[in-house]
C-alpha atoms as a PDB file:
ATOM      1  CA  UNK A   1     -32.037-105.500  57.551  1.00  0.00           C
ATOM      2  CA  UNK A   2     -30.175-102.926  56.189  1.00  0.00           C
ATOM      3  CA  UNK A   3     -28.881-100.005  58.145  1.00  0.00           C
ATOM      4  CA  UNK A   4     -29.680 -96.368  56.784  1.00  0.00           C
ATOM      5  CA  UNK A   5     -28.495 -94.300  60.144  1.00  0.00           C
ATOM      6  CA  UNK A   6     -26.758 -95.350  63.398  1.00  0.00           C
ATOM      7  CA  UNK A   7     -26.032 -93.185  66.624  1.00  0.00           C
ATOM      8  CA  UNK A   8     -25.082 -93.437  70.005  1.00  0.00           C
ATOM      9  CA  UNK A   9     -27.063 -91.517  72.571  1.00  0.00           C
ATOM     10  CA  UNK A  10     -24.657 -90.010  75.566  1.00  0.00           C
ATOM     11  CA  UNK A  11     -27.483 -89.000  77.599  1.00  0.00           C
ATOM     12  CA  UNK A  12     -29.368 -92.538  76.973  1.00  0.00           C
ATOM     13  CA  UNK A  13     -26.446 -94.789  77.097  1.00  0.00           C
ATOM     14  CA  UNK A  14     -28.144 -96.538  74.253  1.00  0.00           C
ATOM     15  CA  UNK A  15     -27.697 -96.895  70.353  1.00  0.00           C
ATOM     16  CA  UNK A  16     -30.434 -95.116  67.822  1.00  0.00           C
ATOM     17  CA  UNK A  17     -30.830 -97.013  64.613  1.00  0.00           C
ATOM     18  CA  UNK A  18     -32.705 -96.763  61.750  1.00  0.00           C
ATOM     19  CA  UNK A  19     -33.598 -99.157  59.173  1.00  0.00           C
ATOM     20  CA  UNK A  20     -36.045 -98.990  56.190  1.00  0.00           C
ATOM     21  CA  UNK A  21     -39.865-100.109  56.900  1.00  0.00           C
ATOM     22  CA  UNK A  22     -40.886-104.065  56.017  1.00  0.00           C
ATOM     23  CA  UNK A  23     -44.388-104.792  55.763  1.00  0.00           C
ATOM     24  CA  UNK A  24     -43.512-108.200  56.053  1.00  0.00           C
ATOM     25  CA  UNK A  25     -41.408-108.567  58.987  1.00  0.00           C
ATOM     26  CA  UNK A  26     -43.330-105.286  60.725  1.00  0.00           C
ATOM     27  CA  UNK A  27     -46.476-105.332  60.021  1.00  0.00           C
ATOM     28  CA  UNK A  28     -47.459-107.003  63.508  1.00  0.00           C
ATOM     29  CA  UNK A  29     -45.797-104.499  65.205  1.00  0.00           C
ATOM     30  CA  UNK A  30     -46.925-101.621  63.938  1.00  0.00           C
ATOM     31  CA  UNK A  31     -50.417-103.250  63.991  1.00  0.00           C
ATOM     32  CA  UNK A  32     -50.249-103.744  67.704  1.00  0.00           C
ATOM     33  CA  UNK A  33     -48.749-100.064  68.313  1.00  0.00           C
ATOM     34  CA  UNK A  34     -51.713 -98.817  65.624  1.00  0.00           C
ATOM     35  CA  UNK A  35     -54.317 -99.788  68.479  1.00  0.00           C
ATOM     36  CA  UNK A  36     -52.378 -99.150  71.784  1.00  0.00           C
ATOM     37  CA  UNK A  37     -54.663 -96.433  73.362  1.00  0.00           C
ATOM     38  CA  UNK A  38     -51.734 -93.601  73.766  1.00  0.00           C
ATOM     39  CA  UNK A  39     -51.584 -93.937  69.473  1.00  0.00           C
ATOM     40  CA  UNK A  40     -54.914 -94.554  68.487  1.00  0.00           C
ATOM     41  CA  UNK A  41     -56.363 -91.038  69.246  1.00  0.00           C
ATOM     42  CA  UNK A  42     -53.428 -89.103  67.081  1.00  0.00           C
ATOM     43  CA  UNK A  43     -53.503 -91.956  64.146  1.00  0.00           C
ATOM     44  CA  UNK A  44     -56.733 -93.325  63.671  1.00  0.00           C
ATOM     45  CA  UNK A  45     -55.685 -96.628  62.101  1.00  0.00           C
ATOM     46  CA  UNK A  46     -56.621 -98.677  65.015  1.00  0.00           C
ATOM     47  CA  UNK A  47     -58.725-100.590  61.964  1.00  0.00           C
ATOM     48  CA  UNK A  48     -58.641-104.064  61.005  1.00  0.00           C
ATOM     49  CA  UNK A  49     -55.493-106.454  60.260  1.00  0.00           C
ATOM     50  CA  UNK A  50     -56.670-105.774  56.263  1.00  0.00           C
ATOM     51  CA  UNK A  51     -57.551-102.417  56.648  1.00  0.00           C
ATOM     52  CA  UNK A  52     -54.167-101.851  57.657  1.00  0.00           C
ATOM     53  CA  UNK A  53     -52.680-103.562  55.289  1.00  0.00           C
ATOM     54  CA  UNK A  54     -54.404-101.762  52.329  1.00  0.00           C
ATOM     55  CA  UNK A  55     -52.647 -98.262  53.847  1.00  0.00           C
ATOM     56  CA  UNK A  56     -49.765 -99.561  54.121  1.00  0.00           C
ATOM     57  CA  UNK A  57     -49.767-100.783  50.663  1.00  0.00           C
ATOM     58  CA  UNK A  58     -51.065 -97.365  49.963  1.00  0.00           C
ATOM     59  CA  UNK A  59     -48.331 -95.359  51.635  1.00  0.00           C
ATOM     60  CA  UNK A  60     -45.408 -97.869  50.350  1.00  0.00           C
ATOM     61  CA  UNK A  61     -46.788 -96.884  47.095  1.00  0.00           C
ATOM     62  CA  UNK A  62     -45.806 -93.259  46.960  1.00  0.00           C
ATOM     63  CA  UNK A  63     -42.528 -92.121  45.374  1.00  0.00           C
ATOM     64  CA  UNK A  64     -42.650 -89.055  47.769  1.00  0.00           C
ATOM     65  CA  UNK A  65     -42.797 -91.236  51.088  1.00  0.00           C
ATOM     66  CA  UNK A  66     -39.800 -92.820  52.629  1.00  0.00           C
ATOM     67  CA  UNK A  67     -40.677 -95.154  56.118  1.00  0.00           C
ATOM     68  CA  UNK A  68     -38.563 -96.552  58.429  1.00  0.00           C
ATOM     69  CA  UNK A  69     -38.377 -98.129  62.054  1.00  0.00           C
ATOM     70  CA  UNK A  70     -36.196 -96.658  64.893  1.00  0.00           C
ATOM     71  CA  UNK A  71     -34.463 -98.900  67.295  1.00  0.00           C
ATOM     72  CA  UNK A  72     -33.040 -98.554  70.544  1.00  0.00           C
ATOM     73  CA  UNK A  73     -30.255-100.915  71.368  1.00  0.00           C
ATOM     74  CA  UNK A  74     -31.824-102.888  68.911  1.00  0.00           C
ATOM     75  CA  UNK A  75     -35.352-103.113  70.420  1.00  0.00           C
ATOM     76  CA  UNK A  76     -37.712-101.237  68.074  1.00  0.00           C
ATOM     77  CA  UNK A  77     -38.666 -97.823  69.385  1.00  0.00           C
ATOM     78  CA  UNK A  78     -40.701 -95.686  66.802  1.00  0.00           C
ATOM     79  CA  UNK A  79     -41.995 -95.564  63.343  1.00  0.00           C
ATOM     80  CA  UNK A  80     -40.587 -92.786  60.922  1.00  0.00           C
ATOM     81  CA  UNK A  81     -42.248 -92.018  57.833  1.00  0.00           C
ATOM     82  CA  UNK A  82     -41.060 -88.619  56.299  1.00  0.00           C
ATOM     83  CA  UNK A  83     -42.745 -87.329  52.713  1.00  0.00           C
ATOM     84  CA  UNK A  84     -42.276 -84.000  50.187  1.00  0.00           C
ATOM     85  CA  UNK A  85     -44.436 -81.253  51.395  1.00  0.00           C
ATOM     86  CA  UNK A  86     -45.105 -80.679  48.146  1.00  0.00           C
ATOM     87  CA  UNK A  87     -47.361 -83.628  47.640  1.00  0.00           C
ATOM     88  CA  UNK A  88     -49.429 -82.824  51.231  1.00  0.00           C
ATOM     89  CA  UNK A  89     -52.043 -80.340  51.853  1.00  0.00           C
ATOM     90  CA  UNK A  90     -49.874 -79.109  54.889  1.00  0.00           C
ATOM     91  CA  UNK A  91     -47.883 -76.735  52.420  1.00  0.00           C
ATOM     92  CA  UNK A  92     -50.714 -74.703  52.299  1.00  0.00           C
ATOM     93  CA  UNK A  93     -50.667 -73.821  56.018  1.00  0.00           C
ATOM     94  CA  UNK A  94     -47.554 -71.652  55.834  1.00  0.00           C
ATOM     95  CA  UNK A  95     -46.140 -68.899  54.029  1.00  0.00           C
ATOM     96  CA  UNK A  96     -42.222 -69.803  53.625  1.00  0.00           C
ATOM     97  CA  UNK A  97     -42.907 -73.161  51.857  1.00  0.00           C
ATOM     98  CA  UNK A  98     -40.102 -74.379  49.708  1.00  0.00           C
ATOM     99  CA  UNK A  99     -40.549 -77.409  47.201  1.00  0.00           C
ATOM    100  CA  UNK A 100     -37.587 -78.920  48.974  1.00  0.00           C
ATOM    101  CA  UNK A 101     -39.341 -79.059  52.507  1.00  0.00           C
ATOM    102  CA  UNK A 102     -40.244 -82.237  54.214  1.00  0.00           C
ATOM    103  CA  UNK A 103     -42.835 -83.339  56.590  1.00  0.00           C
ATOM    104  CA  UNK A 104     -42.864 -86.402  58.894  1.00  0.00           C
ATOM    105  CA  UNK A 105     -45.110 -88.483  61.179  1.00  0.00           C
ATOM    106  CA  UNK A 106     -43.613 -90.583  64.509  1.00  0.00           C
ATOM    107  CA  UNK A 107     -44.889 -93.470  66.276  1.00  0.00           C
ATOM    108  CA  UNK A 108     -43.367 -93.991  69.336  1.00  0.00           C
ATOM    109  CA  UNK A 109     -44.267 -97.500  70.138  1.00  0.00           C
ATOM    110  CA  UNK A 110     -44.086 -98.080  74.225  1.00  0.00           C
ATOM    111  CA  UNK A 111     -45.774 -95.756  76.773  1.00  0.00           C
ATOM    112  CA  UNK A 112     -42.497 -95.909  78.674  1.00  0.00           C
ATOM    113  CA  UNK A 113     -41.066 -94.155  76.106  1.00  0.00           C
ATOM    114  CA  UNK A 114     -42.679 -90.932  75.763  1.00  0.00           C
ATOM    115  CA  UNK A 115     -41.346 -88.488  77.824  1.00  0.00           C
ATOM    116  CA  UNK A 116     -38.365 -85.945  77.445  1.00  0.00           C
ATOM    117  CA  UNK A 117     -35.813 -88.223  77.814  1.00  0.00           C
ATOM    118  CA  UNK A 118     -36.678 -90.323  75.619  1.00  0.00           C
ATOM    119  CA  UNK A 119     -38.199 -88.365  73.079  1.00  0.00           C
ATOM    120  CA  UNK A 120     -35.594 -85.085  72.221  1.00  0.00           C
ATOM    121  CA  UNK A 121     -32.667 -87.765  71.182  1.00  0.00           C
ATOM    122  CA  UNK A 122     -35.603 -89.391  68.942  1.00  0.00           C
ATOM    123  CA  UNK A 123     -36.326 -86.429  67.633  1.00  0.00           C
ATOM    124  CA  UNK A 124     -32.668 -85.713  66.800  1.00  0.00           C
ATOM    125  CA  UNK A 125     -32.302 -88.649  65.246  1.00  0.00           C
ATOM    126  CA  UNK A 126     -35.409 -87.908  63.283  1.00  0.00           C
ATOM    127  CA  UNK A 127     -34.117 -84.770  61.841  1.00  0.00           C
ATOM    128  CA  UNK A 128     -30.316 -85.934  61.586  1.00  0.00           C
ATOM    129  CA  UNK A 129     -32.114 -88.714  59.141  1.00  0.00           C
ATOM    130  CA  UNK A 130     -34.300 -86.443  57.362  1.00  0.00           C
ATOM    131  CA  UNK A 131     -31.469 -84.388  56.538  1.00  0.00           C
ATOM    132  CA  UNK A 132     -28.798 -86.737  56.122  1.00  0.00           C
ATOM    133  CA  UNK A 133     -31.338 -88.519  53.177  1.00  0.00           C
ATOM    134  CA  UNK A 134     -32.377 -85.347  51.571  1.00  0.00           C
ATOM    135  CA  UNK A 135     -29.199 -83.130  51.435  1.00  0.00           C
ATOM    136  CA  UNK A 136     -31.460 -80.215  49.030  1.00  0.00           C
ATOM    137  CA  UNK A 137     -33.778 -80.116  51.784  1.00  0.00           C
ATOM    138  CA  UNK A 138     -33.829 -77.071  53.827  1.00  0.00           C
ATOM    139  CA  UNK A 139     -36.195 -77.792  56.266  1.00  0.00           C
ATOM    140  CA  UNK A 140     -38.646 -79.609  58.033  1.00  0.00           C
ATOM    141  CA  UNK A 141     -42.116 -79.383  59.490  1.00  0.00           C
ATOM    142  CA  UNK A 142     -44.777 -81.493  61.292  1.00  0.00           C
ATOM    143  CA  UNK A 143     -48.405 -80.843  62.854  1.00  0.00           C
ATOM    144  CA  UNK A 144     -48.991 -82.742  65.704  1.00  0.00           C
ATOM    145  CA  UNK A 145     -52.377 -82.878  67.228  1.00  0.00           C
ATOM    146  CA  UNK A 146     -51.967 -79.664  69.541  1.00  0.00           C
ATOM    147  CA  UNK A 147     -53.638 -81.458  72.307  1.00  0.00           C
ATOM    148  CA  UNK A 148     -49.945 -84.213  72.382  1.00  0.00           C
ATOM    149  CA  UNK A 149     -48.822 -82.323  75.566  1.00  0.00           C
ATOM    150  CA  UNK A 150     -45.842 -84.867  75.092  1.00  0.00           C
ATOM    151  CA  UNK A 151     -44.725 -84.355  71.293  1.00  0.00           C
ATOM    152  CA  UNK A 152     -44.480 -81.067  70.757  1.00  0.00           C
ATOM    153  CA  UNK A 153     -42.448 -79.678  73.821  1.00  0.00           C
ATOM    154  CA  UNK A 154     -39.759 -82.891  72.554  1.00  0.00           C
ATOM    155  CA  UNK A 155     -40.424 -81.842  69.147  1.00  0.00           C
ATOM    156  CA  UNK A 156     -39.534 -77.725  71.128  1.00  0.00           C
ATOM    157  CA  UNK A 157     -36.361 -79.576  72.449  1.00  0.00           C
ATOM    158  CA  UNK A 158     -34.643 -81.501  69.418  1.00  0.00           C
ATOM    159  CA  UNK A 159     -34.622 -77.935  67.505  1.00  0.00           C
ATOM    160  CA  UNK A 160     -37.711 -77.375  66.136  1.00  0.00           C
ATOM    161  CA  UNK A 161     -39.987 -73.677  66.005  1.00  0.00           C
ATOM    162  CA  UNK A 162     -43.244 -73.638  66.991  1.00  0.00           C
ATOM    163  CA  UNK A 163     -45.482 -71.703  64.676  1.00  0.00           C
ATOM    164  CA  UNK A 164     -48.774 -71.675  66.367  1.00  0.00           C
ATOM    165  CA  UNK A 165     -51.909 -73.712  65.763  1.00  0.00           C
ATOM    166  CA  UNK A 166     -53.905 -74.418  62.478  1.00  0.00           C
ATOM    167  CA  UNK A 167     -56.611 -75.686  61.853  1.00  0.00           C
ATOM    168  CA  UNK A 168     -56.765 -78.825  59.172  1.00  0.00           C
ATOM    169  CA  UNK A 169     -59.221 -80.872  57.517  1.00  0.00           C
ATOM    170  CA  UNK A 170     -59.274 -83.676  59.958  1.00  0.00           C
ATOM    171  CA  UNK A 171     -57.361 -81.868  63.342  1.00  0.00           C
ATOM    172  CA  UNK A 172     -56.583 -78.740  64.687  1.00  0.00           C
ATOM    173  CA  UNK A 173     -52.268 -78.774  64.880  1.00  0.00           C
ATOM    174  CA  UNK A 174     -49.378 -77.304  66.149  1.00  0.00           C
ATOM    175  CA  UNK A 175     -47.021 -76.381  62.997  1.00  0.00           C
ATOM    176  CA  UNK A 176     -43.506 -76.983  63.623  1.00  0.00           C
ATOM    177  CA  UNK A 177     -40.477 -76.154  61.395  1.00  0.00           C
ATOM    178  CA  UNK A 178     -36.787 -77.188  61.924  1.00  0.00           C
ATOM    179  CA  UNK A 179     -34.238 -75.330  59.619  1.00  0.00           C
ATOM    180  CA  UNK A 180     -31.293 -77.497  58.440  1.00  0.00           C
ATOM    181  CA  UNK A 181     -29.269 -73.932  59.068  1.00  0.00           C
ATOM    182  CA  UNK A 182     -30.543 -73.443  62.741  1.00  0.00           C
ATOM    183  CA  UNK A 183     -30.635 -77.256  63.796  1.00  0.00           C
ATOM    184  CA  UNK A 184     -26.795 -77.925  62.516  1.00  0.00           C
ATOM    185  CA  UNK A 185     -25.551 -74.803  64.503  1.00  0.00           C
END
Protein backbone atom coordinates (compact mmCIF):
# COMPACT_ATOMS: atom_id res chain seq x y z
CA UNK A 1 0.00 0.00 0.00
CA UNK A 2 1.29 3.06 -0.96
CA UNK A 3 2.37 5.73 1.43
CA UNK A 4 0.89 9.38 0.93
CA UNK A 5 2.15 10.94 4.52
CA UNK A 6 4.39 9.60 7.33
CA UNK A 7 5.17 11.20 10.85
CA UNK A 8 6.55 10.48 14.01
CA UNK A 9 4.63 11.52 17.08
CA UNK A 10 7.13 12.81 20.10
CA UNK A 11 4.44 12.93 22.54
CA UNK A 12 3.04 9.31 21.36
CA UNK A 13 6.25 7.60 20.76
CA UNK A 14 4.50 6.16 17.78
CA UNK A 15 4.53 6.63 13.87
CA UNK A 16 1.28 8.37 12.01
CA UNK A 17 0.78 7.08 8.52
CA UNK A 18 -1.43 7.55 5.95
CA UNK A 19 -2.27 5.57 3.02
CA UNK A 20 -5.05 5.89 0.36
CA UNK A 21 -8.55 4.03 1.16
CA UNK A 22 -9.08 0.20 -0.43
CA UNK A 23 -12.45 -1.04 -0.52
CA UNK A 24 -11.05 -4.25 -1.01
CA UNK A 25 -8.58 -4.81 1.59
CA UNK A 26 -10.74 -2.28 4.13
CA UNK A 27 -13.91 -2.72 3.71
CA UNK A 28 -14.21 -5.16 6.85
CA UNK A 29 -12.75 -2.78 8.87
CA UNK A 30 -14.43 0.06 8.33
CA UNK A 31 -17.61 -2.11 8.35
CA UNK A 32 -16.93 -3.27 11.85
CA UNK A 33 -15.93 0.43 13.07
CA UNK A 34 -19.34 1.65 10.97
CA UNK A 35 -21.41 -0.27 13.78
CA UNK A 36 -19.21 0.05 16.96
CA UNK A 37 -21.66 2.00 19.26
CA UNK A 38 -19.15 5.15 19.98
CA UNK A 39 -19.47 5.66 15.71
CA UNK A 40 -22.77 4.70 14.91
CA UNK A 41 -24.61 7.71 16.50
CA UNK A 42 -22.27 10.49 14.54
CA UNK A 43 -22.28 8.27 11.09
CA UNK A 44 -25.31 6.49 10.63
CA UNK A 45 -23.98 3.77 8.33
CA UNK A 46 -24.25 1.08 10.83
CA UNK A 47 -26.40 -0.55 7.65
CA UNK A 48 -25.92 -3.71 5.99
CA UNK A 49 -22.57 -5.36 4.50
CA UNK A 50 -24.30 -4.14 0.85
CA UNK A 51 -25.61 -1.11 1.99
CA UNK A 52 -22.25 -0.19 2.79
CA UNK A 53 -20.83 -1.15 0.00
CA UNK A 54 -23.13 0.86 -2.36
CA UNK A 55 -21.74 4.26 -0.32
CA UNK A 56 -18.69 3.43 -0.57
CA UNK A 57 -18.92 2.90 -4.19
CA UNK A 58 -20.78 6.13 -4.06
CA UNK A 59 -18.19 8.21 -2.25
CA UNK A 60 -15.11 6.51 -4.28
CA UNK A 61 -16.99 7.85 -7.13
CA UNK A 62 -16.58 11.55 -6.60
CA UNK A 63 -13.71 13.50 -8.20
CA UNK A 64 -13.99 15.99 -5.22
CA UNK A 65 -13.43 13.23 -2.42
CA UNK A 66 -10.07 11.90 -1.51
CA UNK A 67 -10.17 8.84 1.49
CA UNK A 68 -7.61 7.40 3.27
CA UNK A 69 -6.77 5.22 6.46
CA UNK A 70 -4.50 6.47 9.34
CA UNK A 71 -2.19 4.14 11.07
CA UNK A 72 -0.45 4.09 14.18
CA UNK A 73 2.72 2.12 14.25
CA UNK A 74 1.18 0.41 11.59
CA UNK A 75 -2.07 -0.68 13.32
CA UNK A 76 -4.94 1.18 11.63
CA UNK A 77 -6.22 4.08 13.69
CA UNK A 78 -8.84 6.30 11.79
CA UNK A 79 -10.54 6.85 8.56
CA UNK A 80 -9.86 10.23 6.65
CA UNK A 81 -11.97 11.28 3.94
CA UNK A 82 -11.48 15.06 3.04
CA UNK A 83 -13.75 16.71 -0.04
CA UNK A 84 -14.08 20.49 -1.86
CA UNK A 85 -16.46 22.55 0.07
CA UNK A 86 -17.59 23.61 -2.92
CA UNK A 87 -19.43 20.48 -3.82
CA UNK A 88 -21.15 20.23 0.03
CA UNK A 89 -24.01 22.08 1.38
CA UNK A 90 -21.70 23.06 4.40
CA UNK A 91 -20.38 26.15 2.30
CA UNK A 92 -23.48 27.67 2.85
CA UNK A 93 -23.12 27.83 6.65
CA UNK A 94 -20.40 30.48 6.65
CA UNK A 95 -19.63 33.72 5.33
CA UNK A 96 -15.70 33.58 4.41
CA UNK A 97 -16.09 30.55 2.06
CA UNK A 98 -13.41 30.25 -0.53
CA UNK A 99 -13.70 27.72 -3.56
CA UNK A 100 -10.36 26.41 -2.41
CA UNK A 101 -11.64 25.32 1.16
CA UNK A 102 -11.86 21.77 2.25
CA UNK A 103 -13.96 19.82 4.57
CA UNK A 104 -13.27 16.41 6.19
CA UNK A 105 -14.90 13.59 8.18
CA UNK A 106 -12.72 11.18 10.86
CA UNK A 107 -13.34 7.84 12.10
CA UNK A 108 -11.41 7.01 14.85
CA UNK A 109 -11.68 3.31 14.98
CA UNK A 110 -10.93 2.01 18.83
CA UNK A 111 -12.63 3.49 21.94
CA UNK A 112 -9.16 3.53 23.48
CA UNK A 113 -8.32 5.96 21.21
CA UNK A 114 -10.41 8.87 21.68
CA UNK A 115 -9.22 11.07 24.07
CA UNK A 116 -6.71 14.10 23.97
CA UNK A 117 -3.82 12.25 23.63
CA UNK A 118 -4.63 10.49 21.14
CA UNK A 119 -6.71 12.61 19.20
CA UNK A 120 -4.73 16.38 18.81
CA UNK A 121 -1.59 14.48 16.99
CA UNK A 122 -4.50 12.84 14.73
CA UNK A 123 -5.80 15.83 14.13
CA UNK A 124 -2.41 17.29 13.14
CA UNK A 125 -1.81 14.80 10.99
CA UNK A 126 -5.20 15.37 9.50
CA UNK A 127 -4.57 18.90 8.63
CA UNK A 128 -0.69 18.46 7.81
CA UNK A 129 -2.34 15.93 5.01
CA UNK A 130 -5.03 18.10 3.93
CA UNK A 131 -2.65 20.71 3.31
CA UNK A 132 0.26 18.97 2.18
CA UNK A 133 -2.32 17.38 -0.83
CA UNK A 134 -4.00 20.57 -1.65
CA UNK A 135 -1.22 23.28 -1.61
CA UNK A 136 -4.15 26.17 -3.15
CA UNK A 137 -6.11 25.36 -0.25
CA UNK A 138 -6.37 27.91 2.38
CA UNK A 139 -8.29 26.36 4.81
CA UNK A 140 -10.22 23.86 6.38
CA UNK A 141 -13.49 23.22 8.15
CA UNK A 142 -15.58 20.39 9.70
CA UNK A 143 -19.05 20.12 11.68
CA UNK A 144 -19.01 17.64 14.11
CA UNK A 145 -22.13 16.66 15.87
CA UNK A 146 -21.93 19.40 18.75
CA UNK A 147 -22.97 16.86 21.22
CA UNK A 148 -18.94 14.80 20.40
CA UNK A 149 -17.73 16.21 23.80
CA UNK A 150 -14.49 14.34 22.55
CA UNK A 151 -13.92 15.74 18.86
CA UNK A 152 -14.22 19.06 18.99
CA UNK A 153 -12.07 20.17 22.08
CA UNK A 154 -9.11 17.75 19.95
CA UNK A 155 -10.32 19.29 16.90
CA UNK A 156 -9.81 23.05 19.60
CA UNK A 157 -6.27 21.54 20.23
CA UNK A 158 -4.66 20.54 16.73
CA UNK A 159 -5.39 24.36 15.60
CA UNK A 160 -8.67 24.64 14.65
CA UNK A 161 -11.46 27.86 15.48
CA UNK A 162 -14.55 27.17 16.74
CA UNK A 163 -17.30 29.11 15.08
CA UNK A 164 -20.34 28.26 17.02
CA UNK A 165 -23.19 25.88 16.28
CA UNK A 166 -25.44 25.49 13.11
CA UNK A 167 -27.99 23.93 12.48
CA UNK A 168 -28.00 21.37 9.23
CA UNK A 169 -30.31 19.29 7.41
CA UNK A 170 -29.66 16.11 9.22
CA UNK A 171 -27.64 17.54 12.72
CA UNK A 172 -27.17 20.44 14.61
CA UNK A 173 -22.91 21.09 14.41
CA UNK A 174 -20.13 22.76 15.70
CA UNK A 175 -18.33 24.64 12.61
CA UNK A 176 -14.71 24.53 12.79
CA UNK A 177 -12.13 26.26 10.52
CA UNK A 178 -8.29 25.77 10.50
CA UNK A 179 -6.33 28.43 8.42
CA UNK A 180 -3.26 27.05 6.56
CA UNK A 181 -1.72 30.72 7.73
CA UNK A 182 -2.61 30.29 11.52
CA UNK A 183 -2.01 26.38 11.78
CA UNK A 184 1.70 26.62 10.05
CA UNK A 185 2.70 29.47 12.52
Amino acid sequence: MATIYKKYDESLDATFTVRPFHPEKDFDLFYEWMHKRYIAPFWKLNVSREKLKEYINWTMSKPERKHYIIELDSKAFGFLMSYEVKSDQIKNYYKDYDETDMGKHVVIGERHHINHKYLVPFFKIVYEVIFNQNEFVKKIVSEPDYRNKYIIPAIEGAGAKIRGNIELPHKTATLTVVKREEFYK
